[in-house]
PDB file of N, CA and C in Angstrom:
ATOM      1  N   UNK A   1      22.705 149.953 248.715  1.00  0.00           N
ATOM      2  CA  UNK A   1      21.950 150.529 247.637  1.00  0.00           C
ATOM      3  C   UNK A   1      21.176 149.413 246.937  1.00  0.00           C
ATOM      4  N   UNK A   2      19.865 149.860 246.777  1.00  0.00           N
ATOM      5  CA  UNK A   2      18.877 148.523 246.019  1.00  0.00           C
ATOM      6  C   UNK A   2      19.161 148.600 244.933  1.00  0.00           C
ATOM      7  N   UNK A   3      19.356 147.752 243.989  1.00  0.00           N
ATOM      8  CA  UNK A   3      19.095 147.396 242.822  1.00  0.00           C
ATOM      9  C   UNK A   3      18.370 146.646 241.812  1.00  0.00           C
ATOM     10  N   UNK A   4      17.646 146.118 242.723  1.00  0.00           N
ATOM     11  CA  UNK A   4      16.451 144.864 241.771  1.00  0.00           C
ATOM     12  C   UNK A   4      15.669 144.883 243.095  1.00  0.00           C
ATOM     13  N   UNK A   5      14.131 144.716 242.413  1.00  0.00           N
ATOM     14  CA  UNK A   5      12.784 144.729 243.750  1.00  0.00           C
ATOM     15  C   UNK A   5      12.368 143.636 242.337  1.00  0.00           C
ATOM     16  N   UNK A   6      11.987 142.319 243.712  1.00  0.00           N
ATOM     17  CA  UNK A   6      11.734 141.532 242.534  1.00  0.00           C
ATOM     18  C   UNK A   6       9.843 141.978 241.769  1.00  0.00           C
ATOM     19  N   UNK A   7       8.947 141.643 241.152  1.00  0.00           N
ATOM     20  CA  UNK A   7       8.407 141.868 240.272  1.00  0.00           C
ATOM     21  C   UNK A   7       7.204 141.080 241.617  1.00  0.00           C
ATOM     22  N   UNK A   8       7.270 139.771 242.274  1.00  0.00           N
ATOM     23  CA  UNK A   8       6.342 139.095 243.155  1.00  0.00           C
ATOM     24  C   UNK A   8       6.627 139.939 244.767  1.00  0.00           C
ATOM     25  N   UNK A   9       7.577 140.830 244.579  1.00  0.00           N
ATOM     26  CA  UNK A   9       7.704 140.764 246.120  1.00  0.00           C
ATOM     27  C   UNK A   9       8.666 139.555 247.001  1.00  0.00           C
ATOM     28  N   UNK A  10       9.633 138.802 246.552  1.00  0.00           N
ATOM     29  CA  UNK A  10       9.826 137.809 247.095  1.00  0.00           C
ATOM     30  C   UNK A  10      11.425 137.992 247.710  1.00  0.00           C
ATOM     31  N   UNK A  11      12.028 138.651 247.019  1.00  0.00           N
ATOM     32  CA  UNK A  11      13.339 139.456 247.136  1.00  0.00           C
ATOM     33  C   UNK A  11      13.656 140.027 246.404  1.00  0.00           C
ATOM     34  N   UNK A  12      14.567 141.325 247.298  1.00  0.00           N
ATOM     35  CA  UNK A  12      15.470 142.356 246.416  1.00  0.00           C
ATOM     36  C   UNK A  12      17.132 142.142 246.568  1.00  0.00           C
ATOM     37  N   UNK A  13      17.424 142.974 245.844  1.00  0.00           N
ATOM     38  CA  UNK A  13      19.157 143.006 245.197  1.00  0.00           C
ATOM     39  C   UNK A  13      19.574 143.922 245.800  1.00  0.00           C
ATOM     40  N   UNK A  14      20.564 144.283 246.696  1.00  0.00           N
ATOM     41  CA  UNK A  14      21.434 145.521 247.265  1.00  0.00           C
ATOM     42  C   UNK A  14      22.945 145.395 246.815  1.00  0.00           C
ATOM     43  N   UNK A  15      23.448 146.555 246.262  1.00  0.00           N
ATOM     44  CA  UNK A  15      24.994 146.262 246.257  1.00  0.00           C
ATOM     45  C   UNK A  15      25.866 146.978 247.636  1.00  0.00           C
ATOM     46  N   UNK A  16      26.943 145.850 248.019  1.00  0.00           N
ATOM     47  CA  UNK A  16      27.236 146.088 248.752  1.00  0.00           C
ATOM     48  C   UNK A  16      28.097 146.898 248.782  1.00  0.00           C
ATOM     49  N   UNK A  17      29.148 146.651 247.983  1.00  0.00           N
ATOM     50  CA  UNK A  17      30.244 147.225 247.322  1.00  0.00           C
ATOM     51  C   UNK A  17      30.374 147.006 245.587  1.00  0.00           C
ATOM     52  N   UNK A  18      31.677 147.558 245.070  1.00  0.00           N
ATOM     53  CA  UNK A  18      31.681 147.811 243.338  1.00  0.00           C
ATOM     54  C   UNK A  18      31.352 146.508 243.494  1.00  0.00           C
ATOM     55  N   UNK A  19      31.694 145.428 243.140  1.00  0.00           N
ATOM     56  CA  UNK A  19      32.011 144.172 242.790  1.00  0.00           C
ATOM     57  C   UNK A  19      30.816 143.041 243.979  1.00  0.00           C
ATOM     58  N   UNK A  20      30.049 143.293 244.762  1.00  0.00           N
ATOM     59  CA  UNK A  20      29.756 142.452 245.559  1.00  0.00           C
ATOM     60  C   UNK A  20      27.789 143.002 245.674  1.00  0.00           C
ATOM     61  N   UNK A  21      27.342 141.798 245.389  1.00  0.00           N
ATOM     62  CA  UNK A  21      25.485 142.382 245.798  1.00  0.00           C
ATOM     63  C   UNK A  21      25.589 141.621 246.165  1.00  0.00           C
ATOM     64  N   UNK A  22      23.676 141.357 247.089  1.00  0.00           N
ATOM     65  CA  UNK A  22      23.265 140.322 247.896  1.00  0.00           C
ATOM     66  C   UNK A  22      21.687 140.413 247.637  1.00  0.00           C
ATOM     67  N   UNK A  23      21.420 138.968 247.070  1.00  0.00           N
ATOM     68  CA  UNK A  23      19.914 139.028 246.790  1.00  0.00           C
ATOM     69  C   UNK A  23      19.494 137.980 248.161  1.00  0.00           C
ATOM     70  N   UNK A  24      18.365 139.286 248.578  1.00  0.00           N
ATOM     71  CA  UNK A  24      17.703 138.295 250.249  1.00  0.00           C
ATOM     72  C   UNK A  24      16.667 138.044 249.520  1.00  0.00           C
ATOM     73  N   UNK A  25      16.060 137.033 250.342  1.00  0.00           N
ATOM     74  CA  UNK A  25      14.638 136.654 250.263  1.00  0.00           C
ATOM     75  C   UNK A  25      13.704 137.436 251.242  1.00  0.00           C
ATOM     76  N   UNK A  26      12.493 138.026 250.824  1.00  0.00           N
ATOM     77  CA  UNK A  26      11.626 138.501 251.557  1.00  0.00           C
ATOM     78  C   UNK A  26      10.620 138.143 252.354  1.00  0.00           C
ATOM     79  N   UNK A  27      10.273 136.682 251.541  1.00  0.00           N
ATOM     80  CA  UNK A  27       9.341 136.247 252.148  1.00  0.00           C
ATOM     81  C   UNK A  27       9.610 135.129 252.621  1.00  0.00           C
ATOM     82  N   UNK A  28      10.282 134.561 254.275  1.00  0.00           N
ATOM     83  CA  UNK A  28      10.888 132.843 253.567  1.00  0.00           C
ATOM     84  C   UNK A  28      12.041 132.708 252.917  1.00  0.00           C
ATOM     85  N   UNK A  29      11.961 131.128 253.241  1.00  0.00           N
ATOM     86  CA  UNK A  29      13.234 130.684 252.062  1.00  0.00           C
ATOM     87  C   UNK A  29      12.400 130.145 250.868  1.00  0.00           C
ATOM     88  N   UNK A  30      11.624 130.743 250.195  1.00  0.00           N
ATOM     89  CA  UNK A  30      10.796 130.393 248.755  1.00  0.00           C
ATOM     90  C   UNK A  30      11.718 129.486 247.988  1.00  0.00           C
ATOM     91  N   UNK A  31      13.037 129.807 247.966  1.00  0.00           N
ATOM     92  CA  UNK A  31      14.211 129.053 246.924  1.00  0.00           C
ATOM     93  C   UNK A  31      14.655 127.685 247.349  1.00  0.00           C
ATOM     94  N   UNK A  32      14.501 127.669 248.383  1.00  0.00           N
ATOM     95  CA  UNK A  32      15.296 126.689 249.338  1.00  0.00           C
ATOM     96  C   UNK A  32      17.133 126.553 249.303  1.00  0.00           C
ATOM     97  N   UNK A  33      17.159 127.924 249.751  1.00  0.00           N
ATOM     98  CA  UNK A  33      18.671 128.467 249.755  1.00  0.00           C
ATOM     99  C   UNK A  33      19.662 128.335 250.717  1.00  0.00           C
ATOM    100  N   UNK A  34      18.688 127.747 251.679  1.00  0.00           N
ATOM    101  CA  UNK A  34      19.280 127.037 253.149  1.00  0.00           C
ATOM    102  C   UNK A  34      20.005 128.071 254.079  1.00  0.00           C
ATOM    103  N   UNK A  35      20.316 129.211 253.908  1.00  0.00           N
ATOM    104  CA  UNK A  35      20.987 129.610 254.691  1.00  0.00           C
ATOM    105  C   UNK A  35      20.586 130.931 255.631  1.00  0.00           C
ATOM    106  N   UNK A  36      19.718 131.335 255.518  1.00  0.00           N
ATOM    107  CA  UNK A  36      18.603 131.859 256.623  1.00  0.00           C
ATOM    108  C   UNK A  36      18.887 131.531 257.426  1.00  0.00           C
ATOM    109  N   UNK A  37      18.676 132.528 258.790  1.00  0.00           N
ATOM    110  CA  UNK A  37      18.336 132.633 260.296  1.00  0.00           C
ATOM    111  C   UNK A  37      17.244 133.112 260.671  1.00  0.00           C
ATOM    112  N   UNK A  38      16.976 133.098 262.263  1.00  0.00           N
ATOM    113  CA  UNK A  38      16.120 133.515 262.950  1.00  0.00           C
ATOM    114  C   UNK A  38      16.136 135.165 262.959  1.00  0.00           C
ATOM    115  N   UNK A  39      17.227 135.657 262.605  1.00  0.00           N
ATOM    116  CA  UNK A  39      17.247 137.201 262.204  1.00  0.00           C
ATOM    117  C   UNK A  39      17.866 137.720 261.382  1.00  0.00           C
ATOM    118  N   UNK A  40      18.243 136.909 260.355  1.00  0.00           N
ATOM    119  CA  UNK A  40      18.881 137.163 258.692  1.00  0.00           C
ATOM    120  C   UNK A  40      17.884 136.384 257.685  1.00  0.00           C
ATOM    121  N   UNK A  41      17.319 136.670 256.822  1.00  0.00           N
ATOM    122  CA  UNK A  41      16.102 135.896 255.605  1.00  0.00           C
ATOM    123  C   UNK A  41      17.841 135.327 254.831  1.00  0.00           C
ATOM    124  N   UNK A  42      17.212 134.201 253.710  1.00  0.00           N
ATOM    125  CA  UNK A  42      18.326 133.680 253.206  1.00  0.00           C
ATOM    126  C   UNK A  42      18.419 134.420 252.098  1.00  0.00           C
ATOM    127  N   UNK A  43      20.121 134.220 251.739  1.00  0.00           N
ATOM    128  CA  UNK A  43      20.403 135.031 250.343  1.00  0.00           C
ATOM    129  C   UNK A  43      21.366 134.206 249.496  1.00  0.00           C
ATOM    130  N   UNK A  44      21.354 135.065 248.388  1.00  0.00           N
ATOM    131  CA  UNK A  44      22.782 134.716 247.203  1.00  0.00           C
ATOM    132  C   UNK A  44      23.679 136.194 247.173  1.00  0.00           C
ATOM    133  N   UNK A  45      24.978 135.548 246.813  1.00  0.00           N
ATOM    134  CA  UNK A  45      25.854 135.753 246.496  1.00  0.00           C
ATOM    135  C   UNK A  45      25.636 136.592 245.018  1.00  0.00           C
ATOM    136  N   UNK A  46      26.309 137.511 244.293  1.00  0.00           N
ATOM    137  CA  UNK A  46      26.743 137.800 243.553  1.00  0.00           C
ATOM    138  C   UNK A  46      27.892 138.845 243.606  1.00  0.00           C
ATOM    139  N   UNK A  47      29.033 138.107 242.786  1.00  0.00           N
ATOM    140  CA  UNK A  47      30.590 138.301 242.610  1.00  0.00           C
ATOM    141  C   UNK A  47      31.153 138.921 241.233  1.00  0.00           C
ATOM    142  N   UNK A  48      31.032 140.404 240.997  1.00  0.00           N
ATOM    143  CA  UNK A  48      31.497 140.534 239.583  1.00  0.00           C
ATOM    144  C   UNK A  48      33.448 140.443 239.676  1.00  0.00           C
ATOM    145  N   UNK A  49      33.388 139.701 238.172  1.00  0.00           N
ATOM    146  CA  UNK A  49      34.944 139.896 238.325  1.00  0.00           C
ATOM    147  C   UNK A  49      35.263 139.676 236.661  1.00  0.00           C
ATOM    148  N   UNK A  50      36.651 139.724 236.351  1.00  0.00           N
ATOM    149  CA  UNK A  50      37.270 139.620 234.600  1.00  0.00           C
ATOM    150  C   UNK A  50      37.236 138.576 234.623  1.00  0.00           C
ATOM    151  N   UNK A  51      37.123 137.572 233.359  1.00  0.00           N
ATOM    152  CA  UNK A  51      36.906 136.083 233.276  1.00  0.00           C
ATOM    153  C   UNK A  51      38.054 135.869 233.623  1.00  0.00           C
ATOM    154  N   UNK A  52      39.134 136.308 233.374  1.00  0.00           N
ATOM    155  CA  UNK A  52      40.748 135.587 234.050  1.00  0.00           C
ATOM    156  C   UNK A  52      40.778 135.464 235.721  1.00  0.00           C
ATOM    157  N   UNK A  53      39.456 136.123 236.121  1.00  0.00           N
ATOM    158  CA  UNK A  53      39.764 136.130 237.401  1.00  0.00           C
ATOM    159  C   UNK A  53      39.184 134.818 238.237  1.00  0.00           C
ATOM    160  N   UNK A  54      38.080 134.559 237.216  1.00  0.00           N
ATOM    161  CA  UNK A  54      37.247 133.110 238.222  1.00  0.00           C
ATOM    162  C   UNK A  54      37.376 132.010 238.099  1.00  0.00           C
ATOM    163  N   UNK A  55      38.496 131.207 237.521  1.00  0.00           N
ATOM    164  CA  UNK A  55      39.249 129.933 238.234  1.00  0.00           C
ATOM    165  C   UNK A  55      39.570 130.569 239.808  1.00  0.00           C
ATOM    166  N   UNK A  56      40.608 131.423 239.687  1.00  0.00           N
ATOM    167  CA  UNK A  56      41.010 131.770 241.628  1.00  0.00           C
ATOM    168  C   UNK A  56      40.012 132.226 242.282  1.00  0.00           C
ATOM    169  N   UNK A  57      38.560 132.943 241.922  1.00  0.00           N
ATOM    170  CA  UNK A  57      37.774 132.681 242.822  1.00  0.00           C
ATOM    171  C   UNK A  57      36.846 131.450 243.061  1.00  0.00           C
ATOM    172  N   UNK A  58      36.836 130.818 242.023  1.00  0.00           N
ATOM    173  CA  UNK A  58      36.131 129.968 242.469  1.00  0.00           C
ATOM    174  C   UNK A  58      36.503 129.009 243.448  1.00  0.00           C
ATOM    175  N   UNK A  59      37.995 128.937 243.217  1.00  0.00           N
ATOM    176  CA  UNK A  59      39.197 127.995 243.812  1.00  0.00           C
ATOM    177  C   UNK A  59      38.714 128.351 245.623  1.00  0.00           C
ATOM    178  N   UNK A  60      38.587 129.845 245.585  1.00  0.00           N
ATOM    179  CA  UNK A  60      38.446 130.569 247.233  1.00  0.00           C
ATOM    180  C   UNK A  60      37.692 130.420 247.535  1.00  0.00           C
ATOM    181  N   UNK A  61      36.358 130.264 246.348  1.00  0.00           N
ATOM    182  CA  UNK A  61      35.030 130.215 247.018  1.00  0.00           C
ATOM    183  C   UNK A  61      34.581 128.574 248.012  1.00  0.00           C
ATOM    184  N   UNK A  62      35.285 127.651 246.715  1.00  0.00           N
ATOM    185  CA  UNK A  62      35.581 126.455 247.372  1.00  0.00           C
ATOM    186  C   UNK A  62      36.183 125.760 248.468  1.00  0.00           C
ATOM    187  N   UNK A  63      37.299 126.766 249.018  1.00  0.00           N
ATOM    188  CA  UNK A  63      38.179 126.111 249.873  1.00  0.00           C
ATOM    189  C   UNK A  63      37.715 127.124 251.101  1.00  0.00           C
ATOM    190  N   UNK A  64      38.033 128.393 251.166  1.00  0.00           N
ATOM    191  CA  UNK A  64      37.915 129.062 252.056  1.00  0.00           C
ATOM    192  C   UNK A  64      35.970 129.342 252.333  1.00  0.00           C
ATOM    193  N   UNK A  65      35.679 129.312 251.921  1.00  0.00           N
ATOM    194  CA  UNK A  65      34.057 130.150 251.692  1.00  0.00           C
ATOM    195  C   UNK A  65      33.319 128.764 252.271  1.00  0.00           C
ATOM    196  N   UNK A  66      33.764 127.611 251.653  1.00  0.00           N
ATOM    197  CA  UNK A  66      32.995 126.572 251.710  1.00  0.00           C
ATOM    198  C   UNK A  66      31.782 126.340 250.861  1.00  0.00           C
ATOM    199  N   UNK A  67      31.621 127.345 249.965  1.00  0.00           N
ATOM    200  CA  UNK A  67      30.892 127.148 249.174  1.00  0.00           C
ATOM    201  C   UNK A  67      30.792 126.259 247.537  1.00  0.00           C
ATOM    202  N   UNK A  68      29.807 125.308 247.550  1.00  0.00           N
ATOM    203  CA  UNK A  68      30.455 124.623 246.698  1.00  0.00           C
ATOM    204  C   UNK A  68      29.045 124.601 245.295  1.00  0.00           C
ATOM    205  N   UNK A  69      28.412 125.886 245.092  1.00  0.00           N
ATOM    206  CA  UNK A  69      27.443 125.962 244.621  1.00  0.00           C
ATOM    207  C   UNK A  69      27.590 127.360 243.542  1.00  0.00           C
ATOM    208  N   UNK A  70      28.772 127.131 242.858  1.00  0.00           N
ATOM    209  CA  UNK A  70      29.013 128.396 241.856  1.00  0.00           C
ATOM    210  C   UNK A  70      28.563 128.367 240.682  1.00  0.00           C
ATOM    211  N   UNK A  71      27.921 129.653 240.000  1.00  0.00           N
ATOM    212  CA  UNK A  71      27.010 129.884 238.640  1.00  0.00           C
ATOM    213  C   UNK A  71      27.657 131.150 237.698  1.00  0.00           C
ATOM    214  N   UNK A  72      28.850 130.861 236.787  1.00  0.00           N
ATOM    215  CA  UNK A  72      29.081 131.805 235.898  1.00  0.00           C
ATOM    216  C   UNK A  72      28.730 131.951 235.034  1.00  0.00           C
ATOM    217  N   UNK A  73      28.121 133.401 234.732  1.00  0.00           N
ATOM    218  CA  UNK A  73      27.448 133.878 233.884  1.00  0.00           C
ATOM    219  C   UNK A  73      27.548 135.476 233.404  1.00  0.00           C
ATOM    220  N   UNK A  74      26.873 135.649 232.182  1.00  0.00           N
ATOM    221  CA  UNK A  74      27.167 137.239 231.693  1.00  0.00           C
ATOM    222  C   UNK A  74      26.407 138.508 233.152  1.00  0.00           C
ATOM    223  N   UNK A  75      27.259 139.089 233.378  1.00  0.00           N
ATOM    224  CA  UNK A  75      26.853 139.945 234.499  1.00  0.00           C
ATOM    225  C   UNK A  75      25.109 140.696 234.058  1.00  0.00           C
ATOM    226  N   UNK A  76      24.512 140.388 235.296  1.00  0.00           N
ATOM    227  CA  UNK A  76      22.887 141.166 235.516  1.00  0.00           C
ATOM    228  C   UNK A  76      22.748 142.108 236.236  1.00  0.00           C
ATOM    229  N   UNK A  77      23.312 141.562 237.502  1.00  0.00           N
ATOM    230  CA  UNK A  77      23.562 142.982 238.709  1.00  0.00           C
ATOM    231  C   UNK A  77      24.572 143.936 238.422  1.00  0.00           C
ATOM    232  N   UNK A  78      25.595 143.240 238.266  1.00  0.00           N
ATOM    233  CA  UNK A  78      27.020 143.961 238.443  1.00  0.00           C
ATOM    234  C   UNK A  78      27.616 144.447 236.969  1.00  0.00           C
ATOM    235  N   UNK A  79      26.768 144.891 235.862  1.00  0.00           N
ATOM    236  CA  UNK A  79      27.276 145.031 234.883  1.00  0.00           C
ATOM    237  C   UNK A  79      28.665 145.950 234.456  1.00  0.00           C
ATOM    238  N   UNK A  80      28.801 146.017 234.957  1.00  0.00           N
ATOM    239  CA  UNK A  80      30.237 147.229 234.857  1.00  0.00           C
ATOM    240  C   UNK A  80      31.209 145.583 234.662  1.00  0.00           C
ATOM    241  N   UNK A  81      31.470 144.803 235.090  1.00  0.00           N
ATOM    242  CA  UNK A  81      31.924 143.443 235.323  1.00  0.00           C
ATOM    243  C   UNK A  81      31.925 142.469 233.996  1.00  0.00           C
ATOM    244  N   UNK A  82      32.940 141.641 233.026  1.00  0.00           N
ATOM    245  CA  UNK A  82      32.891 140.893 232.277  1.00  0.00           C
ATOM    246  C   UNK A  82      32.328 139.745 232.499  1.00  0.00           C
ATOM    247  N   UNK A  83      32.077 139.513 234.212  1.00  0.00           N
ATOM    248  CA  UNK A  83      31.648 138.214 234.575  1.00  0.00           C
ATOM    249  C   UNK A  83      31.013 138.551 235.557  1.00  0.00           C
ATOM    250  N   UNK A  84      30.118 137.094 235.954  1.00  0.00           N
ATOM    251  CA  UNK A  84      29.081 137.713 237.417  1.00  0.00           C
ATOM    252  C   UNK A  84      29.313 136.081 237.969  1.00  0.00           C
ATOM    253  N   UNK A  85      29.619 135.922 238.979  1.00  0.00           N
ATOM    254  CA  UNK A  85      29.482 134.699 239.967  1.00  0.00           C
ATOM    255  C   UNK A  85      28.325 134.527 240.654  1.00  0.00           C
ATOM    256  N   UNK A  86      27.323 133.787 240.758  1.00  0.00           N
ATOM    257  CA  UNK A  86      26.550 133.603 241.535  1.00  0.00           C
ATOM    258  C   UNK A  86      26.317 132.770 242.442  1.00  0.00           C
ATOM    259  N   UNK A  87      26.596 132.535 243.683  1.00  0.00           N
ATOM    260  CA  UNK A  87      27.496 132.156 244.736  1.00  0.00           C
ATOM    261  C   UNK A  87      25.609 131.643 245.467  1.00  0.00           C
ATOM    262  N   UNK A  88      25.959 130.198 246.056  1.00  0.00           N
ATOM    263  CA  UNK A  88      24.701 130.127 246.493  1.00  0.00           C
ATOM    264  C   UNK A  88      25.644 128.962 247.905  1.00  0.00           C
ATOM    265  N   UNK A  89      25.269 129.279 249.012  1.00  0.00           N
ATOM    266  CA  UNK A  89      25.326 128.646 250.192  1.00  0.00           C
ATOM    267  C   UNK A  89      26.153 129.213 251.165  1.00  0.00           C
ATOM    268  N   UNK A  90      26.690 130.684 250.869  1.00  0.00           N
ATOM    269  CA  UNK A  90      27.585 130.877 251.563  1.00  0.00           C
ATOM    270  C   UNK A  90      26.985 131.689 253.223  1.00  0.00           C
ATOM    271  N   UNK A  91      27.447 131.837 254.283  1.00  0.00           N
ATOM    272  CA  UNK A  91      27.093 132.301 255.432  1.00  0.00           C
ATOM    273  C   UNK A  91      27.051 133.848 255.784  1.00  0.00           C
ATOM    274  N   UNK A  92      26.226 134.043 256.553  1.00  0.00           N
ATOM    275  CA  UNK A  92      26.482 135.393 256.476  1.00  0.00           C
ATOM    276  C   UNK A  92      26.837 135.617 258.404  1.00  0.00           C
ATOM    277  N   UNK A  93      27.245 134.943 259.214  1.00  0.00           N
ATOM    278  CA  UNK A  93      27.817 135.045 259.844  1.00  0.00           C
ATOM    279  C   UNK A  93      28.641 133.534 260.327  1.00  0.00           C
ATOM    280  N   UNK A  94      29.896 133.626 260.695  1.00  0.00           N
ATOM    281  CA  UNK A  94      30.503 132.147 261.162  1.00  0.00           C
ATOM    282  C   UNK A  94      30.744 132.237 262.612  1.00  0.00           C
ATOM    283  N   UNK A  95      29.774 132.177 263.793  1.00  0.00           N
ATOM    284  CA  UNK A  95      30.138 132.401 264.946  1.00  0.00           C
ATOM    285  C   UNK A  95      30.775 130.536 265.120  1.00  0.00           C
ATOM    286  N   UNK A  96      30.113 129.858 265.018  1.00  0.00           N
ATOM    287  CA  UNK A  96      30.262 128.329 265.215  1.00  0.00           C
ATOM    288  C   UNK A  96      32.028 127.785 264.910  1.00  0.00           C
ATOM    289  N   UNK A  97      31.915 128.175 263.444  1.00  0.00           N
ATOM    290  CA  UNK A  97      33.221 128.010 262.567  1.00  0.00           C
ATOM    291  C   UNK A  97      34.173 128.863 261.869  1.00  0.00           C
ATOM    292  N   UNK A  98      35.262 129.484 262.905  1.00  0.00           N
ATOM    293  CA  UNK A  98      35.983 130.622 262.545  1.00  0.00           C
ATOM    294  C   UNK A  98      37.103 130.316 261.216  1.00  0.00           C
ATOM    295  N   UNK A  99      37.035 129.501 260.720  1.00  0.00           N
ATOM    296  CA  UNK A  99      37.481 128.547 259.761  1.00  0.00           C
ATOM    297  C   UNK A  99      37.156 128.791 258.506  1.00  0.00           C
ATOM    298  N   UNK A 100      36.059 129.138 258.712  1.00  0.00           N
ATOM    299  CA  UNK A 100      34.782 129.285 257.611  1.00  0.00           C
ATOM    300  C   UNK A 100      34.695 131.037 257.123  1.00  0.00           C
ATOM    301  N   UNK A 101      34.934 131.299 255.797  1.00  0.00           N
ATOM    302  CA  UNK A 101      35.067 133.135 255.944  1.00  0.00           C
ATOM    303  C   UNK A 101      32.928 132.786 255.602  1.00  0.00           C
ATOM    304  N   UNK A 102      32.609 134.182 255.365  1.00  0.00           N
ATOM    305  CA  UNK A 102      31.161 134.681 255.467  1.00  0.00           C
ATOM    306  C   UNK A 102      31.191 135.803 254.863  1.00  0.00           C
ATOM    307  N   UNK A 103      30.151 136.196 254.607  1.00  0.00           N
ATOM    308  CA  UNK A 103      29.931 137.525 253.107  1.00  0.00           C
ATOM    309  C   UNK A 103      30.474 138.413 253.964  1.00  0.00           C
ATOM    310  N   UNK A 104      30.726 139.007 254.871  1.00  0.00           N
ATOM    311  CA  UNK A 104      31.826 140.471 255.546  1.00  0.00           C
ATOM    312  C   UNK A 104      32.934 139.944 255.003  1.00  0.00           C
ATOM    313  N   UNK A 105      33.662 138.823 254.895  1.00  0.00           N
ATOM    314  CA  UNK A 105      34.999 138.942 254.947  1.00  0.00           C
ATOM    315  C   UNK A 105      35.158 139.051 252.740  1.00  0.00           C
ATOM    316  N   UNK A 106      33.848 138.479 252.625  1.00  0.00           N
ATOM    317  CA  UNK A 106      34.323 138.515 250.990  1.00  0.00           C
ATOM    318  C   UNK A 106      34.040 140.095 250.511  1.00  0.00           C
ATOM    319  N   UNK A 107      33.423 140.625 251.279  1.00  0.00           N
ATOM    320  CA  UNK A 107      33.002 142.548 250.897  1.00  0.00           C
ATOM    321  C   UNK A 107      33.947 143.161 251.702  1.00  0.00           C
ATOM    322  N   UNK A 108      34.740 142.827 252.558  1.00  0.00           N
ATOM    323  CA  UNK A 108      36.000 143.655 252.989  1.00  0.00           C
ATOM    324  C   UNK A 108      36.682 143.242 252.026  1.00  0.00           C
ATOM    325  N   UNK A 109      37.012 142.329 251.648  1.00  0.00           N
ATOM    326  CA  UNK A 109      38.643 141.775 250.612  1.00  0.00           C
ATOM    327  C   UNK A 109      38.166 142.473 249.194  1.00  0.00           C
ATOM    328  N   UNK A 110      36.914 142.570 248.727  1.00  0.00           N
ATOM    329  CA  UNK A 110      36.813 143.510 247.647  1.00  0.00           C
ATOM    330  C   UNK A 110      37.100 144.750 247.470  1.00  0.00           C
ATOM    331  N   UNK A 111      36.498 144.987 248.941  1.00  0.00           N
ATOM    332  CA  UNK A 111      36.913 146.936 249.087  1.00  0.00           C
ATOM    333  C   UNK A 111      38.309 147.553 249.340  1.00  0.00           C
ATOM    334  N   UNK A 112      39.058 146.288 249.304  1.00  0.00           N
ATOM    335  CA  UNK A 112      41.049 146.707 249.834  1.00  0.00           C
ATOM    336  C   UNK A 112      41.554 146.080 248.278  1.00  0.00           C
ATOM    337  N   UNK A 113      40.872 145.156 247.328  1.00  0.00           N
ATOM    338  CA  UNK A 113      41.708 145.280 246.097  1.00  0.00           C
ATOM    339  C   UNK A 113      40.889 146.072 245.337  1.00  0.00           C
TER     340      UNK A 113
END
C-alpha cells in the first residue's frame, strides 16, 4: 500500500506491514543509498516501534541486519507508532551472505510479533 508519492517524482513510500514501510527511489540512486540492483532501485528502511523498544532494535539492526546507519525520530510514515527508525543500508536480498538478515526477514518477524 502507497503512502507518500514524493512531490519531484523521485520516490515513493509503501507499507509493508503495521510497523514496516519502504521508501524506493524512482529515479536512480539520487540519495546515494548504495543499495540498489540491477532489478531492485535503492531504498530506506522505516521501523515503527515504542521508545522502550529501540535500544533492542537498534542492537539487531546492528548485529544481525548489519546495518549501521540508524535515524530516531517522531514517526512520519508509521504514525500509529511512538517512534519511527529510519534504517539506511540494509539489503533487500542476501544471496552472497546468509549471515546477513534483509528486509523479508525484518517484515516476517514483524508480522509473527
Amino acid at each position: 500500500m502507497s503512502i507518500l508519492q514524493s512531490p519531484h517524482q523521485s520516490f515513493h513510500v509503501s507499507q509493508l506491514c503495521e510497523s514496516v514501510a519502504i521508501c524506493e527511489a524512482l529515479a536512480g540512486d539520487r540519495f546515494k543509498w548504495g543499495n540498489g540492483t540491477e532489478t531492485h532501485p535503492a531504498f530506506l528502511v522505516f521501523l515503527g516501534c515504542d521508545k522502550d523498544e529501540i535500544p533492542g532494535y537498534i542492537k539487531t539492526l546492528n548485529t544481525l541486519y548489519r546495518c549501521c546507519w540508524c535515524e530516531i525520530r517522531q514517526p512520519k510514515h508509521l504514525k500509529s507508532f511512538e517512534a519511527e527508525i529510519k534504517i539506511r543500508g540494509m539489503q533487500r536480498e542476501s544471496d552472497t551472505n546468509a549471515n546477513i538478515y534483509q528486509i523479508n526477514n525484518l517484515t516476517q518477524q514483524q508480522q509473527q510479533d
